[in-house]
Protein backbone atom coordinates (compact mmCIF):
# COMPACT_ATOMS: atom_id res chain seq x y z
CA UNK A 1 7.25 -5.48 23.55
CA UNK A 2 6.18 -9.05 24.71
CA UNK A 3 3.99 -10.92 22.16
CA UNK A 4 0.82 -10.08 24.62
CA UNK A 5 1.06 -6.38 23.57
CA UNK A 6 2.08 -7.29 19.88
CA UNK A 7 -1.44 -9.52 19.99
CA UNK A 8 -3.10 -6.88 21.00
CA UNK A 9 -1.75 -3.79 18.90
CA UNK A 10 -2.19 -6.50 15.84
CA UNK A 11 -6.08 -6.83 17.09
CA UNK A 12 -6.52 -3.26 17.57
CA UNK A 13 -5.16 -2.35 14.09
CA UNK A 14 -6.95 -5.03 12.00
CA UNK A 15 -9.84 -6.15 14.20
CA UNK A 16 -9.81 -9.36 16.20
CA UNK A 17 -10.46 -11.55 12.99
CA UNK A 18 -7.94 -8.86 11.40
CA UNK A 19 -10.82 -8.06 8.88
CA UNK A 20 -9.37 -4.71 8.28
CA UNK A 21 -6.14 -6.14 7.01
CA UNK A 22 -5.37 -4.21 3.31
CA UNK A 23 -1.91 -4.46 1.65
CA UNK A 24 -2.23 -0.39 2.27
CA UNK A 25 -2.99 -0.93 6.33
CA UNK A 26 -0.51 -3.57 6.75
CA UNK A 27 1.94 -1.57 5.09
CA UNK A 28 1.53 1.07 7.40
CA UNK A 29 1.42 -0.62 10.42
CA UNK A 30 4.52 -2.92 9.61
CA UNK A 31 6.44 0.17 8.93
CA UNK A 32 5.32 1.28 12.73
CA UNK A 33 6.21 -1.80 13.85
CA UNK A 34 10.02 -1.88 12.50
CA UNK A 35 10.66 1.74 13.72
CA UNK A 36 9.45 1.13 16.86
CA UNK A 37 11.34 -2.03 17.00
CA UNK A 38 14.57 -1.52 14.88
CA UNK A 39 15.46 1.37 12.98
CA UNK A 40 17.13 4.52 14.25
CA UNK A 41 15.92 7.61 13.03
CA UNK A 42 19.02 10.16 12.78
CA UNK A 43 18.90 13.98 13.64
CA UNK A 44 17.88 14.79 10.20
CA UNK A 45 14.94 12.39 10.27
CA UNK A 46 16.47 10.13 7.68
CA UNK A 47 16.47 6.43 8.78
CA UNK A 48 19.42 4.98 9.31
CA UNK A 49 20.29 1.36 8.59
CA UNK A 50 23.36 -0.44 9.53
CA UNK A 51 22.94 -2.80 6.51
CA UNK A 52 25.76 -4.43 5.17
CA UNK A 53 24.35 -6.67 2.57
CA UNK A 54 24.50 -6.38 -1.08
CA UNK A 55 21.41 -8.28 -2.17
CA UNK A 56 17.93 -9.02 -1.26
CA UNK A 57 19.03 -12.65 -0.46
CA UNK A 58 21.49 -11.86 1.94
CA UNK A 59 19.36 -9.50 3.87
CA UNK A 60 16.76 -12.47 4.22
CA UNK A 61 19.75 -14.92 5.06
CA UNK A 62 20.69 -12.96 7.34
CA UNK A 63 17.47 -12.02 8.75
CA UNK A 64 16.49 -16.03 9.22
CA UNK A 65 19.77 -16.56 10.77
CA UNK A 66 19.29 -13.73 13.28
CA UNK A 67 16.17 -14.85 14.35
CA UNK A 68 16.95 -18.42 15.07
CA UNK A 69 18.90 -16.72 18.20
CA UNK A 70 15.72 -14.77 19.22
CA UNK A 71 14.09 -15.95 22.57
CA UNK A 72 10.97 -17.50 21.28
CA UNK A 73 8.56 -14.35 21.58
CA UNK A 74 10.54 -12.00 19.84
CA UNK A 75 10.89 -14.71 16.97
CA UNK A 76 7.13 -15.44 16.63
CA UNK A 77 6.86 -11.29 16.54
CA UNK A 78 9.60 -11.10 13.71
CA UNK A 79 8.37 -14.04 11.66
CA UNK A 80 4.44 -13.16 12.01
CA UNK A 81 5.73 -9.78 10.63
CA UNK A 82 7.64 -11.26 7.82
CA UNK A 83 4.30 -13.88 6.61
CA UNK A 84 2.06 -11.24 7.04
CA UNK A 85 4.19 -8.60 4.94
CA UNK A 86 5.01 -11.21 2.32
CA UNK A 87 1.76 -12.45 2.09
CA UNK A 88 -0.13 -8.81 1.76
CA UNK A 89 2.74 -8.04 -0.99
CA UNK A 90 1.63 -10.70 -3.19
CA UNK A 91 -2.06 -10.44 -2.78
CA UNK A 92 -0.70 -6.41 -3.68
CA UNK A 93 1.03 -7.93 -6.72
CA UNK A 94 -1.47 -9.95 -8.01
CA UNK A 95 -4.02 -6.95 -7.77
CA UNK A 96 -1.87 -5.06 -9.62
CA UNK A 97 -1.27 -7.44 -12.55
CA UNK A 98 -4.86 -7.97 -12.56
CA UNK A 99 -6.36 -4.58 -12.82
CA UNK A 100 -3.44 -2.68 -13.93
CA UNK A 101 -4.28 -2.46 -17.16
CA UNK A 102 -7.38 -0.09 -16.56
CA UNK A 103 -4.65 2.36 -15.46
CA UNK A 104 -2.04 2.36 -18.50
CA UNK A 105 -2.27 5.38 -19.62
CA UNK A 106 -3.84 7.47 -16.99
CA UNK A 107 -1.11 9.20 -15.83
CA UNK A 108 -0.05 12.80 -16.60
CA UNK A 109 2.64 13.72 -18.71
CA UNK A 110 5.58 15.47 -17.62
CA UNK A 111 5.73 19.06 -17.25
């Protein structure tokens, strides 16, 4: 995919100001994104990562490393991905520590 088409998938998910943009909706479409992109789904339709790393950090080191190689498209993709992710996750976060407390206690007990 050349950064044109990511543009425009972007745009057609979100809306051109990306107004529809929800930690939910860019969960879902940043999961699209990677296994379109770079995970291998294996005959039992488990994904399949060749992941070596042994902590969160690494995989990021790694990741930033990786991408400094990246023809300049495919970097812009990868780190627009990352920002957007990150930056939905904490907006998530802070709903979550904000409201959560009308929830406590709502859930069902085990069977």
């Amino acid at each position: 995919m050349d950064l044109k088409d990511f543009r425009a998938q972007v745009r057609r998910a979100f809306g051109e100001d990306l107004h529809r943009a929800s930690p939910a909706t860019v969960r879902d479409f940043l999961d699209r994104f990677q296994k379109d992109n770079h995970v291998e789904i294996v005959g039992d339709k488990r994904i399949h990562l060749e992941e070596s790393a042994k902590s969160y950090e690494e995989v990021m080191r790694t990741f930033f490393a990786e991408v400094l190689d990246l023809p300049s498209e495919e970097a812009i993709m990868m780190l627009w991905a990352v920002a957007f992710d990150l930056s939905y996750a904490v907006i998530e976060s802070h709903d979550a520590g904000r409201i959560g407390h009308l929830f406590r206690g709502l859930e069902e007990p085990a069977p």
